[in-house]
PDB file of N, CA and C in Angstrom:
ATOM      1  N   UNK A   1     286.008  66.993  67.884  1.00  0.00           N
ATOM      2  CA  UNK A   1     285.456  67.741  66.761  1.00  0.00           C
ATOM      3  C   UNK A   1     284.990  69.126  67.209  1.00  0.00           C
ATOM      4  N   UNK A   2     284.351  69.446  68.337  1.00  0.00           N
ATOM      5  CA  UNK A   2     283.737  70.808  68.603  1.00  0.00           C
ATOM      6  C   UNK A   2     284.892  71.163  69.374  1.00  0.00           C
ATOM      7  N   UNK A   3     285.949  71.070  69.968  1.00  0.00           N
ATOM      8  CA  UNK A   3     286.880  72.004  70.210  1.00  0.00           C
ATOM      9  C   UNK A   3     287.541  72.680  68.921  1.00  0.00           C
ATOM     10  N   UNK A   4     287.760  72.011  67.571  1.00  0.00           N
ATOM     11  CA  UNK A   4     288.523  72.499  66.508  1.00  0.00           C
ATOM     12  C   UNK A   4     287.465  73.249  66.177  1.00  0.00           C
ATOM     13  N   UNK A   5     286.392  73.350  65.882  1.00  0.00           N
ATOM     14  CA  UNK A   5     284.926  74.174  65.815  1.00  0.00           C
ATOM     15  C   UNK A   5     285.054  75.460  66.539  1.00  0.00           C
ATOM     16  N   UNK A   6     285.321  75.419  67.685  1.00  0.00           N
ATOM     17  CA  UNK A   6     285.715  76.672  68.487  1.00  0.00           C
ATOM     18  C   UNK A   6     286.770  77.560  68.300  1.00  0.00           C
ATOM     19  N   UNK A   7     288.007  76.872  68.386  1.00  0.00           N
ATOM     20  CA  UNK A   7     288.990  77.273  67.745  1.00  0.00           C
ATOM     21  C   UNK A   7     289.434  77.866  66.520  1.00  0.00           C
ATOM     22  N   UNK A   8     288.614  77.140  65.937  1.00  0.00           N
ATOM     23  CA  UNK A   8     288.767  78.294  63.935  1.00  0.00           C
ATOM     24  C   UNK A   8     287.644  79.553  64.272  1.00  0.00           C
ATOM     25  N   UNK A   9     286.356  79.041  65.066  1.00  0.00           N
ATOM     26  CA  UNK A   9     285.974  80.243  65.655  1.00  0.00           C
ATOM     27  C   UNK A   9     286.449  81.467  66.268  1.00  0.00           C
ATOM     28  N   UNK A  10     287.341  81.108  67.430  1.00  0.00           N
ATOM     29  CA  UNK A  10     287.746  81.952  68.085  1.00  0.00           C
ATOM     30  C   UNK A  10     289.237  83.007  67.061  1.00  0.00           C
ATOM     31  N   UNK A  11     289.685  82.010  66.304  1.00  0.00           N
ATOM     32  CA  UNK A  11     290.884  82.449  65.495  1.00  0.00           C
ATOM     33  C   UNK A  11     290.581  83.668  64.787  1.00  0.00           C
ATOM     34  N   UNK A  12     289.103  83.369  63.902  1.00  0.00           N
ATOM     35  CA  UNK A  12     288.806  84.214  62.999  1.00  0.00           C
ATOM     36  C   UNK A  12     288.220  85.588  63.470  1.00  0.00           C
ATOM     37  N   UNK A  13     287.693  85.481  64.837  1.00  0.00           N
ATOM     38  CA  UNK A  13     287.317  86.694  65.375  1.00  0.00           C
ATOM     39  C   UNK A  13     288.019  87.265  66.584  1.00  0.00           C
ATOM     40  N   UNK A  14     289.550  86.902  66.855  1.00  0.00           N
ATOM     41  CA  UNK A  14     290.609  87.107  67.452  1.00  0.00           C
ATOM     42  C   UNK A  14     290.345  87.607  68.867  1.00  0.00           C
ATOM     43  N   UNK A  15     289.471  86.096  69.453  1.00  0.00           N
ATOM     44  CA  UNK A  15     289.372  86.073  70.568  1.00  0.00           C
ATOM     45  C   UNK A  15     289.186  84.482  71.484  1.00  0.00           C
ATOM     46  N   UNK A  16     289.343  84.416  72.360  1.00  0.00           N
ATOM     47  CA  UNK A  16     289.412  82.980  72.903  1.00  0.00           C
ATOM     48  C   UNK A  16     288.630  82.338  73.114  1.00  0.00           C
ATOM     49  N   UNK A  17     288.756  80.628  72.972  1.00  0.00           N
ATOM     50  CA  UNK A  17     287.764  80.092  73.095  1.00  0.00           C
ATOM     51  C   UNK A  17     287.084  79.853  73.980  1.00  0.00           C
ATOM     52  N   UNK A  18     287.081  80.082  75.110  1.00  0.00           N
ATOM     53  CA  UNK A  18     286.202  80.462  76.217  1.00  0.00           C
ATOM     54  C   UNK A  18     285.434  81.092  76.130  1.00  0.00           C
ATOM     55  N   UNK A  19     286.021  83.040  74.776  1.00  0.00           N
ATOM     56  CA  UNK A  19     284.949  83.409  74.868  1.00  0.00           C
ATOM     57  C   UNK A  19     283.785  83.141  73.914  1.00  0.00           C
ATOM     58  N   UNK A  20     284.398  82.454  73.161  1.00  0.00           N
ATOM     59  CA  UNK A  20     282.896  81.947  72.191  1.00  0.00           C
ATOM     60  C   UNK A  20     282.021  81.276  72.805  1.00  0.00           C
ATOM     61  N   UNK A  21     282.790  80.146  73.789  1.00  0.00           N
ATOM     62  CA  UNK A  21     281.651  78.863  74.549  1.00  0.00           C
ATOM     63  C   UNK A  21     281.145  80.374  75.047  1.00  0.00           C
ATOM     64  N   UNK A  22     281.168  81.016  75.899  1.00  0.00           N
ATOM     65  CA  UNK A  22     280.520  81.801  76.372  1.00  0.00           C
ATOM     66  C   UNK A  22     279.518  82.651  76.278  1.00  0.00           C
ATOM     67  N   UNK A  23     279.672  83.257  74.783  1.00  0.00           N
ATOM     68  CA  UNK A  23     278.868  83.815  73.753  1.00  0.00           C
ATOM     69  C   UNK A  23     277.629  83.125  73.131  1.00  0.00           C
ATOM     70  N   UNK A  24     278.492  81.998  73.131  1.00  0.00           N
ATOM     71  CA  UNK A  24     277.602  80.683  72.255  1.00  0.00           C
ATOM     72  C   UNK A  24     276.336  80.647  73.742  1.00  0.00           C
ATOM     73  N   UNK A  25     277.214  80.205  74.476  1.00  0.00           N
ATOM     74  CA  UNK A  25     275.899  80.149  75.491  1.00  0.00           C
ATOM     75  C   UNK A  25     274.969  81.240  75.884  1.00  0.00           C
ATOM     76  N   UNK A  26     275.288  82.232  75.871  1.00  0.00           N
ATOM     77  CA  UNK A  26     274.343  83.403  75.744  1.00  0.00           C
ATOM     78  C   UNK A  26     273.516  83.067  75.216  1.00  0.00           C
ATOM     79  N   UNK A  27     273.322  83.293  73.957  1.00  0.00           N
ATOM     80  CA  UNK A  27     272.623  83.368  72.637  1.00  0.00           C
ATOM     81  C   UNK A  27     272.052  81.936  73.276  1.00  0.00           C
ATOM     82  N   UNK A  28     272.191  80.817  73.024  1.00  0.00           N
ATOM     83  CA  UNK A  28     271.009  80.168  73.751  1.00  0.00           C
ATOM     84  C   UNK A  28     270.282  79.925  74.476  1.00  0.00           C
ATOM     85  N   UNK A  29     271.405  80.940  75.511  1.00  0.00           N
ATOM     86  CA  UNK A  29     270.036  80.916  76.895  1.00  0.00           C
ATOM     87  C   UNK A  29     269.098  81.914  76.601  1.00  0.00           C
ATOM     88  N   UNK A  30     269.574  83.022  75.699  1.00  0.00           N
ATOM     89  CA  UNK A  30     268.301  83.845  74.906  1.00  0.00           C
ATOM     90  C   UNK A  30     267.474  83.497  74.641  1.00  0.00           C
ATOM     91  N   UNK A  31     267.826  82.747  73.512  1.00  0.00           N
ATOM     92  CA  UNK A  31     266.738  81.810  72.413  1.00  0.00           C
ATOM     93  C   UNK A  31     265.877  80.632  73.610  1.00  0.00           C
ATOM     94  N   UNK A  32     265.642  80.083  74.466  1.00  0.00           N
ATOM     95  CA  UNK A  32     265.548  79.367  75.658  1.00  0.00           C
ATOM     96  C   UNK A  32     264.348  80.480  75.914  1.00  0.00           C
ATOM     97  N   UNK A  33     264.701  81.721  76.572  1.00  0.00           N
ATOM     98  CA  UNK A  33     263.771  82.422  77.463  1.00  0.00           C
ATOM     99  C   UNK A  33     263.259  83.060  76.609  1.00  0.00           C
ATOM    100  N   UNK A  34     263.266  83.221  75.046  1.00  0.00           N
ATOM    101  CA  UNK A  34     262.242  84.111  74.324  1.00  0.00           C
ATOM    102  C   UNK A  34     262.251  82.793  73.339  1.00  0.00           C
ATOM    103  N   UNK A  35     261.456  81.751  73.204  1.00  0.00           N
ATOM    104  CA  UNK A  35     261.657  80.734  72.101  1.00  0.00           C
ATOM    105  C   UNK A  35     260.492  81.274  70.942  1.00  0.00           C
ATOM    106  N   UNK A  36     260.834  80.397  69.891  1.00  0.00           N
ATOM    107  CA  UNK A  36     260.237  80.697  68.508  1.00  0.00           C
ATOM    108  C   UNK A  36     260.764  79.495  67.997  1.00  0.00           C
ATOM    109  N   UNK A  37     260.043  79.578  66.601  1.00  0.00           N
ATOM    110  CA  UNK A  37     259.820  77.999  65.724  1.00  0.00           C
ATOM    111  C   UNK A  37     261.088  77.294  66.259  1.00  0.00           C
ATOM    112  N   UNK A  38     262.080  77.833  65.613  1.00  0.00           N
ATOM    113  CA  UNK A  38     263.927  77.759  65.429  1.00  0.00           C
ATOM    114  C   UNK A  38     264.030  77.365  66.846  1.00  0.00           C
ATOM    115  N   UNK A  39     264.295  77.751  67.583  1.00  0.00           N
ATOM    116  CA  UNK A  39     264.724  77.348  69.325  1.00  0.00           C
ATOM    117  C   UNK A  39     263.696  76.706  69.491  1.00  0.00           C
ATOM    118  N   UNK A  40     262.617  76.263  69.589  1.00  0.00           N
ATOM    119  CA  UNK A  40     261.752  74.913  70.124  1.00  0.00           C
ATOM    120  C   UNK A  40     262.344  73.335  68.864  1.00  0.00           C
ATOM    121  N   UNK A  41     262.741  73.999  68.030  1.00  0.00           N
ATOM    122  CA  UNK A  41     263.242  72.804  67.733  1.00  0.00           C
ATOM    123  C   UNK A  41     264.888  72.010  68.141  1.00  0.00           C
ATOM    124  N   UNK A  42     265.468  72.767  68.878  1.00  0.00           N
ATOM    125  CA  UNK A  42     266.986  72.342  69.516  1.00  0.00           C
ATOM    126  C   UNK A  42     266.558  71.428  71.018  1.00  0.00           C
ATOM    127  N   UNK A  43     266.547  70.493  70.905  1.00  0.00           N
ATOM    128  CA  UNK A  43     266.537  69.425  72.090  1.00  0.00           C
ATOM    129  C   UNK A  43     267.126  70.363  73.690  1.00  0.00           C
ATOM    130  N   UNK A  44     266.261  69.988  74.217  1.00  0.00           N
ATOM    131  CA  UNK A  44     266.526  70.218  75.327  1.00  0.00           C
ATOM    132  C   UNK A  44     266.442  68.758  76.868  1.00  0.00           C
ATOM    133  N   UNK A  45     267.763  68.547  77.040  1.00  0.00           N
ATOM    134  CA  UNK A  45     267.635  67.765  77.898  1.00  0.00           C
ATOM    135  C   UNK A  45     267.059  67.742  79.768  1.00  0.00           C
ATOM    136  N   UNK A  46     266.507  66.844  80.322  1.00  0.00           N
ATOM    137  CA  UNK A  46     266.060  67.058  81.557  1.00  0.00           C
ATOM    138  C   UNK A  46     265.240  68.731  81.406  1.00  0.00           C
ATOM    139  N   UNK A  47     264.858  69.477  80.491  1.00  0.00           N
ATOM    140  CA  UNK A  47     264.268  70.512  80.512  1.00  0.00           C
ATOM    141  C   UNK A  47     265.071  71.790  80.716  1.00  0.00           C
ATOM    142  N   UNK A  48     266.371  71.443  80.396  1.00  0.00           N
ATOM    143  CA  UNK A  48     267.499  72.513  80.917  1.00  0.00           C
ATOM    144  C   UNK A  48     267.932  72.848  79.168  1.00  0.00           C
ATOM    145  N   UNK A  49     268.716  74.051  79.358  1.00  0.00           N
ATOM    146  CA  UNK A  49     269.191  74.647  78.233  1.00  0.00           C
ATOM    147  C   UNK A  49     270.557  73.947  77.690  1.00  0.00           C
ATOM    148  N   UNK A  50     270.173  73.763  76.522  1.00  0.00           N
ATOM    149  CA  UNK A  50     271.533  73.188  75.939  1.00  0.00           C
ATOM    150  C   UNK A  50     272.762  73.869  76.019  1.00  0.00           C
ATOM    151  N   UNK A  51     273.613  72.800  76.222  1.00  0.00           N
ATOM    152  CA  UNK A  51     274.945  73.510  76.558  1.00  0.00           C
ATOM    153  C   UNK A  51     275.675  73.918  75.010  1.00  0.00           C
ATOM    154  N   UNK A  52     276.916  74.252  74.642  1.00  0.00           N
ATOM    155  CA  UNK A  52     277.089  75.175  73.236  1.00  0.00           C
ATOM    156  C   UNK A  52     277.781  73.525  72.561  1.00  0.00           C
ATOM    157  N   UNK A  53     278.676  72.606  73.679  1.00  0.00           N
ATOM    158  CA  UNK A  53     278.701  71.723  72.798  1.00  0.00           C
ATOM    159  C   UNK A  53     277.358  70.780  71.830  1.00  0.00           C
ATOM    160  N   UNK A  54     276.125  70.392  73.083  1.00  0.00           N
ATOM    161  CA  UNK A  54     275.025  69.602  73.038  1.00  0.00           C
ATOM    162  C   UNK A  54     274.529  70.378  71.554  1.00  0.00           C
ATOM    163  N   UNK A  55     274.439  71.802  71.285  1.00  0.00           N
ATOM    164  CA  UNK A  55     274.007  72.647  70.511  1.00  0.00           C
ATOM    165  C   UNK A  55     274.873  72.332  68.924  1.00  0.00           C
ATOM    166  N   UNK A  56     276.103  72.426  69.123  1.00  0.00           N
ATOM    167  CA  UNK A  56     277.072  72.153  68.370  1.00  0.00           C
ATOM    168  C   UNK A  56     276.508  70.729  67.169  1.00  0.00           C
ATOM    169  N   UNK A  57     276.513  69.728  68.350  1.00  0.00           N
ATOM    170  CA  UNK A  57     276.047  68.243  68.388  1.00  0.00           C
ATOM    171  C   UNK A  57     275.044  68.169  67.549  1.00  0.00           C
ATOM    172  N   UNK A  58     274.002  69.286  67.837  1.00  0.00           N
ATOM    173  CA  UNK A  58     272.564  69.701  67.042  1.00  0.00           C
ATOM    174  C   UNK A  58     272.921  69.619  66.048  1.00  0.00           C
ATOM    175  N   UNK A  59     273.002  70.313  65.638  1.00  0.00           N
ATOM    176  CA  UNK A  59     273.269  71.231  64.403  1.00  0.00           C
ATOM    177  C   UNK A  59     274.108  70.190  63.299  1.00  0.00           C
ATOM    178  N   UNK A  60     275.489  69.618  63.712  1.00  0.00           N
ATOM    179  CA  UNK A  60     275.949  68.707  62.793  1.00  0.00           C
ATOM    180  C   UNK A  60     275.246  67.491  62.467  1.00  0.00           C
ATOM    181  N   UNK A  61     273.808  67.188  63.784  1.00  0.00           N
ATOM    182  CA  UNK A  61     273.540  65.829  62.887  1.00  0.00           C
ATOM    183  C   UNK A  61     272.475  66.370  61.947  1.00  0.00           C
ATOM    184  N   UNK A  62     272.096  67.919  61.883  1.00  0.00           N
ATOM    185  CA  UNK A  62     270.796  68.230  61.040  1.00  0.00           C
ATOM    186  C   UNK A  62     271.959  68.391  59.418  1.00  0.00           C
ATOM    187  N   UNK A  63     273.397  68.941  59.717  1.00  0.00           N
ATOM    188  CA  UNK A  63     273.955  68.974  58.779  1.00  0.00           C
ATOM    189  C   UNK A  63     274.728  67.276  57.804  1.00  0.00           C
ATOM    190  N   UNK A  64     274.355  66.775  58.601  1.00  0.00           N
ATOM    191  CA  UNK A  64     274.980  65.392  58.273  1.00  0.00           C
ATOM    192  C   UNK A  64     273.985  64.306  57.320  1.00  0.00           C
ATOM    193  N   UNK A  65     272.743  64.776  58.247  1.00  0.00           N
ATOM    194  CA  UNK A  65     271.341  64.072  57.691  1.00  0.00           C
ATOM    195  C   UNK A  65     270.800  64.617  56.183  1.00  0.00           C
ATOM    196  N   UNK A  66     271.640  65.666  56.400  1.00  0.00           N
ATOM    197  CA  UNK A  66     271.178  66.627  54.658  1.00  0.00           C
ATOM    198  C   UNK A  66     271.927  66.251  53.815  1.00  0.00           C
ATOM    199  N   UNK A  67     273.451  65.963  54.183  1.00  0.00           N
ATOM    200  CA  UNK A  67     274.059  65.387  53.117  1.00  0.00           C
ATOM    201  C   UNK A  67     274.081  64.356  52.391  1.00  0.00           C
ATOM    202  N   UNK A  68     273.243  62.926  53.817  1.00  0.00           N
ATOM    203  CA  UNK A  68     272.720  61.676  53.386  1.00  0.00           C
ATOM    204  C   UNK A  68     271.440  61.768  52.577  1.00  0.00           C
ATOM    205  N   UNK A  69     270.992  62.811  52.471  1.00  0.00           N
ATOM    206  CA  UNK A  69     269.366  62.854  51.411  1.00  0.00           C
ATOM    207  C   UNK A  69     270.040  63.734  50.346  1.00  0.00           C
ATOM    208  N   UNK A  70     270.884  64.126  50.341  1.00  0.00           N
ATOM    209  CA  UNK A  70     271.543  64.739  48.787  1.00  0.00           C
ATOM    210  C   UNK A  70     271.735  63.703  47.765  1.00  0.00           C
TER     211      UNK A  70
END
């Protein structure tokens, strides 16, 4: 599921998916070293920064759990 995630990613902004994982990981290791409400709530395992899939992972079960309370 999160490789096709990347891929319509990378398609639409006509660049590879490496460089999104890459991007993607930026931006969280950002959000990590300057946190706020939003980034203290993304799980962090063993105390390390989520990786862009683990992040990915996030995000669809907050989107999944919304559709079961619709």
């Amino acid at each position: 599921m999160d490789e096709k995630i990347y891929e319509q990613i990378a398609r639409e902004n006509g660049v590879s998916v490496e460089s999104v994982k890459k991007e993607m990981q930026n931006a969280i290791d950002m959000a990590f070293a300057n946190p706020n409400e939003l980034a203290e709530l993304i799980p962090a395992k063993d105390g390390r920064t989520p990786t862009p899939d683990e992040f990915i992972d996030f995000v669809l079960d907050i989107l999944n759990g919304m559709d079961e309370n619709s």
